[in-house]
Protein backbone atom coordinates (compact mmCIF):
# COMPACT_ATOMS: atom_id res chain seq x y z
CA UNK A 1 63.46 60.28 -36.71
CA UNK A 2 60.20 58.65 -37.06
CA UNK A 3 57.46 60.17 -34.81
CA UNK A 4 54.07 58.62 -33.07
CA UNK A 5 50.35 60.21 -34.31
CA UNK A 6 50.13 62.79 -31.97
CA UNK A 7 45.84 62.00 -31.82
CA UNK A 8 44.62 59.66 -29.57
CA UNK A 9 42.14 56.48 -30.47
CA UNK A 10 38.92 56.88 -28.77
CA UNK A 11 37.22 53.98 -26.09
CA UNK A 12 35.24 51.76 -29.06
CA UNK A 13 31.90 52.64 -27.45
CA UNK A 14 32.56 56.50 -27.92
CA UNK A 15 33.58 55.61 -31.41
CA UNK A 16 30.74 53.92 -31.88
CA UNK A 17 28.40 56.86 -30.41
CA UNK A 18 27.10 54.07 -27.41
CA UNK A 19 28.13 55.58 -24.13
CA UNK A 20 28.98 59.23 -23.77
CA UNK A 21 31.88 58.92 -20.62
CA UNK A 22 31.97 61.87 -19.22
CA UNK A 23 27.77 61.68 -18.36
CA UNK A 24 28.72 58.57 -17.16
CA UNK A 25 31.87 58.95 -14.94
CA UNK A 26 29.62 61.88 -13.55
CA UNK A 27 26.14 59.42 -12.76
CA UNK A 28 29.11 56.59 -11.12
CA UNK A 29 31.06 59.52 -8.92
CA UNK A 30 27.52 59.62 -6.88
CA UNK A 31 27.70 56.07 -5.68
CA UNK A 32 23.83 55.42 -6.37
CA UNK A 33 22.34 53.24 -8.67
CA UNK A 34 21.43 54.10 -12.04
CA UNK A 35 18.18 53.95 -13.37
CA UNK A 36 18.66 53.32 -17.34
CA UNK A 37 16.06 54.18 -19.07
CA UNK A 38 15.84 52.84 -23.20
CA UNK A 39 13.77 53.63 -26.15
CA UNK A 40 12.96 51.73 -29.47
CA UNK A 41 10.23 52.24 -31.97
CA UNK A 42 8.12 50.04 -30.30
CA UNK A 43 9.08 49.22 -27.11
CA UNK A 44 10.28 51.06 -23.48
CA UNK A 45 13.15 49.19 -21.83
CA UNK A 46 13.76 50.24 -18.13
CA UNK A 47 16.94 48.80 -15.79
CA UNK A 48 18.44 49.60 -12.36
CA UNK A 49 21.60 48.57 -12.70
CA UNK A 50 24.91 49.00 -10.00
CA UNK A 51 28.53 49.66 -11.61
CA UNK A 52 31.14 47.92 -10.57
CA UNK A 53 34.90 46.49 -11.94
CA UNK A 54 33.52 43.45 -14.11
CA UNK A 55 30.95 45.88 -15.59
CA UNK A 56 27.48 46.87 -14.78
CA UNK A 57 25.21 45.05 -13.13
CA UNK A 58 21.44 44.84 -13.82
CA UNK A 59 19.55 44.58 -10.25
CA UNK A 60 15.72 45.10 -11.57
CA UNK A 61 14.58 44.93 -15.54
CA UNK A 62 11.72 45.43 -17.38
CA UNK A 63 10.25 45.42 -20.62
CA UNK A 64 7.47 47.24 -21.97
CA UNK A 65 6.31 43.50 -23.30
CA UNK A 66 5.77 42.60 -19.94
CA UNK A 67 2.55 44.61 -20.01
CA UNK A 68 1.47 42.21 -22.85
CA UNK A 69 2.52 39.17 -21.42
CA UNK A 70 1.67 39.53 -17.59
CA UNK A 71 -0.96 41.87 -17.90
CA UNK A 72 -2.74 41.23 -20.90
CA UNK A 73 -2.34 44.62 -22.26
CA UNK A 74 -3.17 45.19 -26.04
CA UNK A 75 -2.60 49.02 -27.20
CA UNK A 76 1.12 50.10 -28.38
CA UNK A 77 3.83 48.81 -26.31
CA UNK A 78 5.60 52.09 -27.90
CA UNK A 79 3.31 54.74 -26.87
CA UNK A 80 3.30 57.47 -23.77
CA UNK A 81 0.64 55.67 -21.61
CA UNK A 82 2.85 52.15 -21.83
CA UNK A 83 5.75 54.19 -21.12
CA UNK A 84 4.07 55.52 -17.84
CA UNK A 85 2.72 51.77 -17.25
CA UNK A 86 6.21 50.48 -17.75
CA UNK A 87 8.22 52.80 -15.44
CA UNK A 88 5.19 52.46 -12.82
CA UNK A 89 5.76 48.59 -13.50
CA UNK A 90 9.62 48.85 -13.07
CA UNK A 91 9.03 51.06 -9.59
CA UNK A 92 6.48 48.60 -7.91
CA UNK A 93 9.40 45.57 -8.78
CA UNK A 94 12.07 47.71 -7.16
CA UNK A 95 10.71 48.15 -3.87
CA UNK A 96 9.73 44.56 -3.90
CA UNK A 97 12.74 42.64 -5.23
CA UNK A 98 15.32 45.45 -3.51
CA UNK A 99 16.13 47.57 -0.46
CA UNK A 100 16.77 50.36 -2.97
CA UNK A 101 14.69 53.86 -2.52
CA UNK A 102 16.94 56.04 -4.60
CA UNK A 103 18.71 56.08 -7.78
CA UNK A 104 19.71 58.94 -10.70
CA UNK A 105 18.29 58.55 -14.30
CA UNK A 106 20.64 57.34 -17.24
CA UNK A 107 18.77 58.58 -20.31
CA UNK A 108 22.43 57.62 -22.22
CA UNK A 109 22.43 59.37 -25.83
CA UNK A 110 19.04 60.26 -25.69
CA UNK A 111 18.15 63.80 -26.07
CA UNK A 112 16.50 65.61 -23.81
CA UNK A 113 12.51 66.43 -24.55
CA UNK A 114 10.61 67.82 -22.27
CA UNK A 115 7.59 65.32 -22.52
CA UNK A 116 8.85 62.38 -23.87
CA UNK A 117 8.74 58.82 -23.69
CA UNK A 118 11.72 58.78 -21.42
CA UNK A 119 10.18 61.20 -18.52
CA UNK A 120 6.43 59.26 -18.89
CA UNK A 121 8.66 56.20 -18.00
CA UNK A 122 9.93 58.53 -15.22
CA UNK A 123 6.89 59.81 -13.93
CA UNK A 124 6.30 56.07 -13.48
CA UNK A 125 8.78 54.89 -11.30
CA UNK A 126 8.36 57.84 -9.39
CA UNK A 127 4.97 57.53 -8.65
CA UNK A 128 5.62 53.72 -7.33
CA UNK A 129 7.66 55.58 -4.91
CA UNK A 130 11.61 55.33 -5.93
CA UNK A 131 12.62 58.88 -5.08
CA UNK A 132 14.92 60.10 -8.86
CA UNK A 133 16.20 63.83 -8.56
CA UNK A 134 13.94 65.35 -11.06
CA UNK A 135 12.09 68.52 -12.32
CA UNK A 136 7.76 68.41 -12.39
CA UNK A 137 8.21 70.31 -16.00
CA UNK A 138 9.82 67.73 -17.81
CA UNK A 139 6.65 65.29 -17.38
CA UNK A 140 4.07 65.20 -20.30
CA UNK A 141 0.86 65.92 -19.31
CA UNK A 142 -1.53 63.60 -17.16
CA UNK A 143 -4.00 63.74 -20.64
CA UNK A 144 -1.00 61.96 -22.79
CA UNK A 145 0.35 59.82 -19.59
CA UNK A 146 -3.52 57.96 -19.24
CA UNK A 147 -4.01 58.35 -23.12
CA UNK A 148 -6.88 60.65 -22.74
CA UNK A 149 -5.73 62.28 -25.92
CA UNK A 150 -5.54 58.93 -28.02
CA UNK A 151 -9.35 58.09 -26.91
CA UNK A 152 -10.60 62.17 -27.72
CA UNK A 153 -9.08 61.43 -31.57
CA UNK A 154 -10.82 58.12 -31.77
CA UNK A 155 -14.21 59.39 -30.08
CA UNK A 156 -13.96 62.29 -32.81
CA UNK A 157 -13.33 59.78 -35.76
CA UNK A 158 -16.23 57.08 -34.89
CA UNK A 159 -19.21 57.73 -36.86
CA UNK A 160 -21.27 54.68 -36.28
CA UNK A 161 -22.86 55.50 -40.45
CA UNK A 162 -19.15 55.57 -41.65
CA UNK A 163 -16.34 53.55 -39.91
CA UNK A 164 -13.96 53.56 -42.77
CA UNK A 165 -12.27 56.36 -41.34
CA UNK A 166 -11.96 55.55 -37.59
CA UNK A 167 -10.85 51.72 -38.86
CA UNK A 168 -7.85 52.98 -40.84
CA UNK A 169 -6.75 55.15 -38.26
CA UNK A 170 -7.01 52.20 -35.12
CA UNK A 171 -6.83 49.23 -37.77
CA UNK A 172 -3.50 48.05 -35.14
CA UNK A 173 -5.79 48.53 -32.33
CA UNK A 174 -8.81 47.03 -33.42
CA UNK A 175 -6.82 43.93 -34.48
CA UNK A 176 -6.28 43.21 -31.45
CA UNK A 177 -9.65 43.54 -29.56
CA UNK A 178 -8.62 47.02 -28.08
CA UNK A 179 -11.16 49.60 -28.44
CA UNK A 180 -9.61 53.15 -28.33
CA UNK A 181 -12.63 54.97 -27.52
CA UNK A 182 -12.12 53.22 -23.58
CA UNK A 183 -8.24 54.13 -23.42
CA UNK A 184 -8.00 56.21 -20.25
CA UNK A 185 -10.38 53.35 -18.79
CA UNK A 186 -8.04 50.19 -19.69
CA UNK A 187 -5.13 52.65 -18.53
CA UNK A 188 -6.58 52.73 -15.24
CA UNK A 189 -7.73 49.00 -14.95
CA UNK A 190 -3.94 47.82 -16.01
CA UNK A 191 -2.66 50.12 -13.28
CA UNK A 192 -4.74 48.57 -10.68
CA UNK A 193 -3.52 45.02 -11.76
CA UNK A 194 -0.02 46.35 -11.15
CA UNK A 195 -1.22 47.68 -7.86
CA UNK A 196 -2.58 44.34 -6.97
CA UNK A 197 0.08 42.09 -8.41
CA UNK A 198 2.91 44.17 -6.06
CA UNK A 199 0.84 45.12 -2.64
């Protein structure tokens, strides 16, 4: 008598290595809102989103572009400092477009680092004031948040006699008009613009 497999098929999404279910059955059993946090090479994508029978639903986004296009920012979109800028950018829009003051992070497949991209974007939206269960250890250091360490490399590389050097390093940079010797300054100005922009 024939007989059934005795495995079972996996959701298409596990299959696929997309959403690990048992994280996220564990962020929806708290009934707060998720803050989903997403990396690429070159970009920080950051979303509070709501679950609910039709699927998830995205309540506040932001993309590390924005910084380009409202703010008129020019250094990586990819780096820790944008990161910071992005989730401080993503916290300032939540208390102004919602009633929302808490939510848990959703770092989805992403590894933990203590450090990384993912808790600079953190740091962010905590410091606009949206209160995320966290740990102060997992946050890189204020030097790599305001890019202090970017603008000590370039200061060491500019020798005004020989640029060659100090060009191929920041050729991206200086493309653009962005001087990396004045990093931690532009940091700060861009922040204030956020400030401004959401009072």
């Amino acid at each position: 008598m024939a007989k059934g497999p005795k495995y079972r098929v996996r959701f298409k999404r596990h299959r696929k290595g997309r959403t690990n279910y048992y994280l996220r059955k564990k962020l929806l059993q708290s009934d707060l809102p998720r803050l989903v946090i997403r990396l690429t090479n070159k970009h920080v994508i950051i979303q509070l989103t709501i679950a609910s029978l039709e699927g998830d639903k995205i309540l506040v986004s932001t993309h590390s572009r924005d910084l380009n296009r409202e703010f008129d920012w020019k250094a990586s979109c990819g780096s820790t400092p944008s990161a910071y800028l992005t989730g401080y950018l993503a916290g300032k829009k939540i208390n102004t477009e919602t009633d929302i003051s808490k939510a848990l992070l959703d770092i989805g497949l992403h590894k933990v680092s203590y450090g990384s991209r993912i808790f600079a974007a953190l740091k962010g939206v905590t410091d606009a004031g949206v209160e995320i269960p966290h740990s102060e250890e997992i946050f890189p250091s204020e030097e790599r948040i305001s890019g202090e360490h970017i603008e000590t490399i370039a200061n060491n590389l500019y020798d005004p006699e020989d640029k060659s050097r100090y060009k191929k390093q920041f050729s991206s940079y200086l493309k653009v008009g962005f001087d990396p010797r004045n990093y931690t300054s532009s940091f700060n100005e861009l922040k204030k613009k956020i400030d401004n922009k959401y009072k």
